[in-house]
C-alpha atoms as a PDB file:
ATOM      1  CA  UNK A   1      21.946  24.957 184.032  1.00  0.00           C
ATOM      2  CA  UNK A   2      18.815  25.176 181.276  1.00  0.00           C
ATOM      3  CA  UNK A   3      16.747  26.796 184.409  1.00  0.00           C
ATOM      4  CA  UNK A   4      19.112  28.913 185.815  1.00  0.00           C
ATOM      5  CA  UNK A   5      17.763  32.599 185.535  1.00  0.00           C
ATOM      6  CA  UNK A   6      20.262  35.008 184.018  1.00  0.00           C
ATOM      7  CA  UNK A   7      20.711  38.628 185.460  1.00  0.00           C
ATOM      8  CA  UNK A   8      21.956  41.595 182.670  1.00  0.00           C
ATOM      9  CA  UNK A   9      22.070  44.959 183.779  1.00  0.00           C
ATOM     10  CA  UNK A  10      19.132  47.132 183.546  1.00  0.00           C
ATOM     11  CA  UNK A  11      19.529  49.967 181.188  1.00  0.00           C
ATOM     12  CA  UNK A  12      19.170  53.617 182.588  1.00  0.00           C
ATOM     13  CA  UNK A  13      18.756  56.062 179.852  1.00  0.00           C
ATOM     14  CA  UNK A  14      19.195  59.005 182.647  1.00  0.00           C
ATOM     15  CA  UNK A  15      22.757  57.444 184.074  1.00  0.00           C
ATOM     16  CA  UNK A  16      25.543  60.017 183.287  1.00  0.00           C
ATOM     17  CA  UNK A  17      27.510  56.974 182.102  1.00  0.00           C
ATOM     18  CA  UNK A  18      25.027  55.276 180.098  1.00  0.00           C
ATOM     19  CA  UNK A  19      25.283  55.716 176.110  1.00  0.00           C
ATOM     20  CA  UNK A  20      22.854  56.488 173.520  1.00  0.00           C
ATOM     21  CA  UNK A  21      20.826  52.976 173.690  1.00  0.00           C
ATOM     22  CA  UNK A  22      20.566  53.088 177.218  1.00  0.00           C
ATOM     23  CA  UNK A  23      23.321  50.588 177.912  1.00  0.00           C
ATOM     24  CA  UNK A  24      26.829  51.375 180.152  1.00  0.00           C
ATOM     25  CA  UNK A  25      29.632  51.595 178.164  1.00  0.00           C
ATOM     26  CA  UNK A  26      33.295  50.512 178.811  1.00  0.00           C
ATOM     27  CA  UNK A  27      35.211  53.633 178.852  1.00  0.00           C
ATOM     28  CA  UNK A  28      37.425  54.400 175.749  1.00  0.00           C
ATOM     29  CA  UNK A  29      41.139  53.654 176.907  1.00  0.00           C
ATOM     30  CA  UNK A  30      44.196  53.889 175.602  1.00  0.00           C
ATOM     31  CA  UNK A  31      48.128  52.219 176.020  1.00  0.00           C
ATOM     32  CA  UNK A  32      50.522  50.052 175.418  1.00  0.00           C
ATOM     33  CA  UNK A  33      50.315  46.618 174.762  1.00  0.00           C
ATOM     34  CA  UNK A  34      53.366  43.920 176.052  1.00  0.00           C
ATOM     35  CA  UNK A  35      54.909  44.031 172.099  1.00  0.00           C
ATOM     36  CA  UNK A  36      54.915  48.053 172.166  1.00  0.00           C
ATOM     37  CA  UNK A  37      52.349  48.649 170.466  1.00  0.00           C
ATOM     38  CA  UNK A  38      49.660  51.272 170.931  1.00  0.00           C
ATOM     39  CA  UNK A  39      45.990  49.630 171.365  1.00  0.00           C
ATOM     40  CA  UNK A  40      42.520  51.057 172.762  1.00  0.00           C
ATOM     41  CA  UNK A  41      39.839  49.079 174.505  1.00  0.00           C
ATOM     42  CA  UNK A  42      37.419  48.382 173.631  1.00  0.00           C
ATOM     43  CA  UNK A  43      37.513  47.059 170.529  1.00  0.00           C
ATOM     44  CA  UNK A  44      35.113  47.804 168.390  1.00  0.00           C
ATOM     45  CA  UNK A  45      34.105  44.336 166.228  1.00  0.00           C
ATOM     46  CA  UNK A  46      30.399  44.756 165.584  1.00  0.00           C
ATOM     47  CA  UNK A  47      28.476  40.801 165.640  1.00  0.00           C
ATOM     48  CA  UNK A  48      31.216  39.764 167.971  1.00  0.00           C
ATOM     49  CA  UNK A  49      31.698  39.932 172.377  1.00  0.00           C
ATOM     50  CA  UNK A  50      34.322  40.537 174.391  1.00  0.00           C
ATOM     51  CA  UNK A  51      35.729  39.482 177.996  1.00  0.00           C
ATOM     52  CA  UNK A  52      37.751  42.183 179.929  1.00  0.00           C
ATOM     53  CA  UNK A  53      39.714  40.999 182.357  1.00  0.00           C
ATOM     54  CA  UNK A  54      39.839  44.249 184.642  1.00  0.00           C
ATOM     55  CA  UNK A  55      43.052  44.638 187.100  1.00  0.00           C
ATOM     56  CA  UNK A  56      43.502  47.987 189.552  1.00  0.00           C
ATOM     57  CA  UNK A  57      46.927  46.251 191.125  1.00  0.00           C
ATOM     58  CA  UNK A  58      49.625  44.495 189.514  1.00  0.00           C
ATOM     59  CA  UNK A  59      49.503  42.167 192.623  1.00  0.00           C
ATOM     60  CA  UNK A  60      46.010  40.441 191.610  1.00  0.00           C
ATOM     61  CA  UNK A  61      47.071  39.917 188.332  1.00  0.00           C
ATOM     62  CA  UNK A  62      48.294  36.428 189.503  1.00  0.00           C
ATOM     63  CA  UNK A  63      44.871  36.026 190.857  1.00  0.00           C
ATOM     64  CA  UNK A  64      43.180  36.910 187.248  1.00  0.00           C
ATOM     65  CA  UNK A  65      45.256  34.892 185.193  1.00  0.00           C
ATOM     66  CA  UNK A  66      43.141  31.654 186.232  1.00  0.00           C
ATOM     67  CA  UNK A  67      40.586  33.423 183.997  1.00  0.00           C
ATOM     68  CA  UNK A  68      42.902  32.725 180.792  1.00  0.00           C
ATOM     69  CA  UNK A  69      42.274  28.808 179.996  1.00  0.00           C
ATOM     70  CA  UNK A  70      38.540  29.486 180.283  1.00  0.00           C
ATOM     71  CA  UNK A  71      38.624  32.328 178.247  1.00  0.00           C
ATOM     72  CA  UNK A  72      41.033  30.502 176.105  1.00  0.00           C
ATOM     73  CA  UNK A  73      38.610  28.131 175.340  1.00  0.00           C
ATOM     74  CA  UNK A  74      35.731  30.393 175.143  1.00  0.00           C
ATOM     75  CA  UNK A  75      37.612  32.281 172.333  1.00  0.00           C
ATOM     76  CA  UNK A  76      38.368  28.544 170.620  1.00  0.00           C
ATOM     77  CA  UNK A  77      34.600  27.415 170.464  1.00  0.00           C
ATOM     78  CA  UNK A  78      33.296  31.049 168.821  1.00  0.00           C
ATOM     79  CA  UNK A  79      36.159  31.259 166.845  1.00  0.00           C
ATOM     80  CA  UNK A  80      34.178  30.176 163.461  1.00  0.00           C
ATOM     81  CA  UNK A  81      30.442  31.291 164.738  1.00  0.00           C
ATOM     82  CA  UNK A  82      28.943  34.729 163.662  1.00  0.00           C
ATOM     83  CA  UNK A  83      29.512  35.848 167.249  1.00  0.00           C
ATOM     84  CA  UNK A  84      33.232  35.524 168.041  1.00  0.00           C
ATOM     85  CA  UNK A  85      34.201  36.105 171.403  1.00  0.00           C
ATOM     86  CA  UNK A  86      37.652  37.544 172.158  1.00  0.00           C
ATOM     87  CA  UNK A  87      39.644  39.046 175.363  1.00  0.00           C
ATOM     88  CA  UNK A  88      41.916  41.047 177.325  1.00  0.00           C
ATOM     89  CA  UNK A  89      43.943  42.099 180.130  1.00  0.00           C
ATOM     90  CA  UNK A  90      43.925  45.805 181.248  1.00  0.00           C
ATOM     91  CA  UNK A  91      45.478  46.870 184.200  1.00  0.00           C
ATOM     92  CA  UNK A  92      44.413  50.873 184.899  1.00  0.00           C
ATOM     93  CA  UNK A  93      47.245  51.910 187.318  1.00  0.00           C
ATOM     94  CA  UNK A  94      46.216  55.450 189.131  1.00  0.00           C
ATOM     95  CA  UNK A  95      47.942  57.923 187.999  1.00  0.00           C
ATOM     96  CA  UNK A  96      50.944  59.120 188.501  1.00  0.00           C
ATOM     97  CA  UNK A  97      51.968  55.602 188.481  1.00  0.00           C
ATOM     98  CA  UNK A  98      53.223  54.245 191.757  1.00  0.00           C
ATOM     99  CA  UNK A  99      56.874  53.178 191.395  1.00  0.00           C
ATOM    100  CA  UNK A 100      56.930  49.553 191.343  1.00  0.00           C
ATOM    101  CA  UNK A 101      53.195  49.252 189.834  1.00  0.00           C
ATOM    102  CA  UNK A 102      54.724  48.792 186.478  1.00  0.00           C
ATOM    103  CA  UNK A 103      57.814  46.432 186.701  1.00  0.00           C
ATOM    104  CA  UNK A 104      55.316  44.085 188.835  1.00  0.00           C
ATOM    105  CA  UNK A 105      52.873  43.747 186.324  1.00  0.00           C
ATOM    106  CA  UNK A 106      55.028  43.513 183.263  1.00  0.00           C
ATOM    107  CA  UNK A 107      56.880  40.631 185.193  1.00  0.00           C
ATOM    108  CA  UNK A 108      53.362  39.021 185.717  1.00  0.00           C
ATOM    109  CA  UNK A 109      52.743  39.501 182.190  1.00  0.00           C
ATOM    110  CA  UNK A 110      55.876  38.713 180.976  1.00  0.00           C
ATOM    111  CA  UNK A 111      55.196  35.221 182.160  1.00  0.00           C
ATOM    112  CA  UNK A 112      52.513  34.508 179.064  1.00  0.00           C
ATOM    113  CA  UNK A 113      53.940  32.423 176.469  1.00  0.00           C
ATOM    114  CA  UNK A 114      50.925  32.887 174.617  1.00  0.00           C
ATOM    115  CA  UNK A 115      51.317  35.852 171.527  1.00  0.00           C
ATOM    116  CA  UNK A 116      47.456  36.464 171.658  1.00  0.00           C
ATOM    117  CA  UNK A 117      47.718  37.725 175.343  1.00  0.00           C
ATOM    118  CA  UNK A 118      50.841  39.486 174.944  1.00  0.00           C
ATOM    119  CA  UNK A 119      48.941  41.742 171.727  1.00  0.00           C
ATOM    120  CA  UNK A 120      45.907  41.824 173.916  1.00  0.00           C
ATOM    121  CA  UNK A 121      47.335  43.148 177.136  1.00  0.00           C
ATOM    122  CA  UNK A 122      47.174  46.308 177.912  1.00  0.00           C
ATOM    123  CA  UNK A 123      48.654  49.048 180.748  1.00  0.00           C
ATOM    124  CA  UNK A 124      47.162  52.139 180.987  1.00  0.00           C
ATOM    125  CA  UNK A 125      47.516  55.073 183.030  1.00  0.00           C
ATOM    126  CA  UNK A 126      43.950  56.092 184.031  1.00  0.00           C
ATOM    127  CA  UNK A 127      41.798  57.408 186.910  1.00  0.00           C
ATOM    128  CA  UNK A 128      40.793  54.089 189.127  1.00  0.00           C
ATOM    129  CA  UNK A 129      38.056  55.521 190.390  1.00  0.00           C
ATOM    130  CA  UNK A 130      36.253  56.897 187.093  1.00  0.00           C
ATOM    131  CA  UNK A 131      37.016  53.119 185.716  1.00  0.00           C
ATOM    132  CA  UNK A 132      35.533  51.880 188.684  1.00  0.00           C
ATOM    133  CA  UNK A 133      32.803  54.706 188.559  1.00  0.00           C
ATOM    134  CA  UNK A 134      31.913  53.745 185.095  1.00  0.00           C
ATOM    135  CA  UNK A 135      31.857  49.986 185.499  1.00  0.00           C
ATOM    136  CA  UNK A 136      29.237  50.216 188.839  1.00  0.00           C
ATOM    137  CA  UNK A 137      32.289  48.757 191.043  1.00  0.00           C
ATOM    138  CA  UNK A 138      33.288  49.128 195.028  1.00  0.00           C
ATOM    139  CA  UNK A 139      35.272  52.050 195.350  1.00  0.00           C
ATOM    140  CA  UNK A 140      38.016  49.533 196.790  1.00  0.00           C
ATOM    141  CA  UNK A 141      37.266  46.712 193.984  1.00  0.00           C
ATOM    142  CA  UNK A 142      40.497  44.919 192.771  1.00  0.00           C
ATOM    143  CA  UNK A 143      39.375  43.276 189.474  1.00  0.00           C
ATOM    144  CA  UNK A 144      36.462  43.288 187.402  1.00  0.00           C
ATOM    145  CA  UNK A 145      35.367  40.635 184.839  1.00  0.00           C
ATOM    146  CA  UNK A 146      33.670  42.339 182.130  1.00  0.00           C
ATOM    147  CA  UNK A 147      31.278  40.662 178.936  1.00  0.00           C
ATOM    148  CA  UNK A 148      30.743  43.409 176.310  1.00  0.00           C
ATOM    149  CA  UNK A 149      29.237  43.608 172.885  1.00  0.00           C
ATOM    150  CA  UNK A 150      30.866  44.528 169.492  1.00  0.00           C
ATOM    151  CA  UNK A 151      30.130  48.311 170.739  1.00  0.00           C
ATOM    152  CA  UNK A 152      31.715  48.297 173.873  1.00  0.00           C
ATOM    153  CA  UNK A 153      28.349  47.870 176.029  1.00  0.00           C
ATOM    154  CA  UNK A 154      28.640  46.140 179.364  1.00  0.00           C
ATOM    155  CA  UNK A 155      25.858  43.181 178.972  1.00  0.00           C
ATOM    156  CA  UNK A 156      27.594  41.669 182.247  1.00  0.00           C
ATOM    157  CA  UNK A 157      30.117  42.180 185.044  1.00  0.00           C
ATOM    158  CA  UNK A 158      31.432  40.814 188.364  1.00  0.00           C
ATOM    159  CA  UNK A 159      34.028  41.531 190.492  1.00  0.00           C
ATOM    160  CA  UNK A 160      36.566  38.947 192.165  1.00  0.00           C
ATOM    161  CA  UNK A 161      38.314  35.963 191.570  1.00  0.00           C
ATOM    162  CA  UNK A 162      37.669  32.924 188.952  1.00  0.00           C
ATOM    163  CA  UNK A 163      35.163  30.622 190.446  1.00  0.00           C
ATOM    164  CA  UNK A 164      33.678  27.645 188.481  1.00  0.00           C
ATOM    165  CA  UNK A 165      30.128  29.318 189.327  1.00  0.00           C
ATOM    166  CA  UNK A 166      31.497  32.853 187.371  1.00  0.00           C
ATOM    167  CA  UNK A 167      32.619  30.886 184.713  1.00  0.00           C
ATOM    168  CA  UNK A 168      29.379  29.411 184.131  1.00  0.00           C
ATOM    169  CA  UNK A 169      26.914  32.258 184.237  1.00  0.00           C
ATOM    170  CA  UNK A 170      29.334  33.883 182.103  1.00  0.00           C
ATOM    171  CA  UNK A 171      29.305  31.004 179.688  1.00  0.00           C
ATOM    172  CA  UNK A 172      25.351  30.460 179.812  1.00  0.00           C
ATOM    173  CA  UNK A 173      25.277  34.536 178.918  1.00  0.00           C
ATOM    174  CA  UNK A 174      27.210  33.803 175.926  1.00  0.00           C
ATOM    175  CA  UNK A 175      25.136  30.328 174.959  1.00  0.00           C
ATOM    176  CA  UNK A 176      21.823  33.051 175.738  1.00  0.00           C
ATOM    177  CA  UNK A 177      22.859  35.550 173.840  1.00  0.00           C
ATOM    178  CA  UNK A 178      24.675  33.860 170.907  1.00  0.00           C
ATOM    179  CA  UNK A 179      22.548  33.021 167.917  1.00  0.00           C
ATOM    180  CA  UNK A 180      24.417  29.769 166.828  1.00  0.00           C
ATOM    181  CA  UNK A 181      26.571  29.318 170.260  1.00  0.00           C
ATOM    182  CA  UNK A 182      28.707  25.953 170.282  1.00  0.00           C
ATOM    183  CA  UNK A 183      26.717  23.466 172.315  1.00  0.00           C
ATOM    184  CA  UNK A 184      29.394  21.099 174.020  1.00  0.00           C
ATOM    185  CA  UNK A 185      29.201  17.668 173.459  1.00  0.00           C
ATOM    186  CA  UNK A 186      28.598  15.231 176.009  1.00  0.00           C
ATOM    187  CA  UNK A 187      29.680  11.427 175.785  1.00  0.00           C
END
């Protein structure tokens, strides 16, 4: 992977969406996460990145939860570098909710052991297509996997399911970008 060419976005100062350094920007969102508490994304952690995991129905949840090891382990090798990398879940349901959206996902959540995920998931009632809008998706797009920087800047998204080839170019972004990024060993 040493030669493989990596694509960022290309800043447009002039997009409506953009912010001040020419960059897209996650939008601000608010909600609840799966212990009742009140949380925005993104979080703002300056020197660090973040992985959204971005869900518009409760049904491909399922589908986005084979993200979680990798970014499980992602979040394990930064954990004690200058550049941590963290993540969440967000589902943005269209508002006003669909009855049924919420149980369904909640249920899907409900089924991570883990105390990280459940403080870093997050339901929020928000316009779909503004989300989508603002990340540069298909109108129609189900998920989105999202890399941004301490400041909420998109450096790099996709849309779809985990594949080993996603995971990669997401992980050579972080080794690229990372000033002291854990090299993995190999025996």
């Amino acid at each position: 992977m040493k030669n493989q060419e990596i694509h960022l976005p290309t800043p447009n100062p002039e997009h409506p969406y953009g912010g001040g350094n020419g960059r897209y920007r996650f939008p601000d969102i608010n909600g609840m996460n799966l212990l009742g508490d009140n949380i925005s994304l993104p979080p703002i952690v300056p020197k660090s990145f973040h992985i959204m995991l971005t869900v518009f129905h409760p049904e491909t949840l399922y589908g986005m939860k084979k993200w979680l090891p990798f970014c499980e382990d992602l979040r394990k090798q930064y954990k004690h570098t200058p550049t941590p990398v963290e993540y969440s879940i967000l589902l943005v349901l269209q508002p006003p909710p669909i009855e049924g959206d919420v149980p369904a996902f909640t249920q899907a959540l409900g089924d991570f052991p883990d105390f990280y995920m459940k403080t870093n998931s997050l339901i929020s009632y928000y316009d779909q297509s503004f989300v989508r809008r603002r990340l540069s998706l298909h109108k129609k797009a189900e998920t989105a996997i999202v890399l941004l920087d301490g400041n909420g800047n998109i450096i790099w998204k996709d849309d779809g399911g985990f594949t080993a080839s996603r995971a990669e170019h997401l992980k050579v972004i972080l080794e690229t970008l990372s000033p002291l990024a854990p090299r993995t060993r190999t025996h």
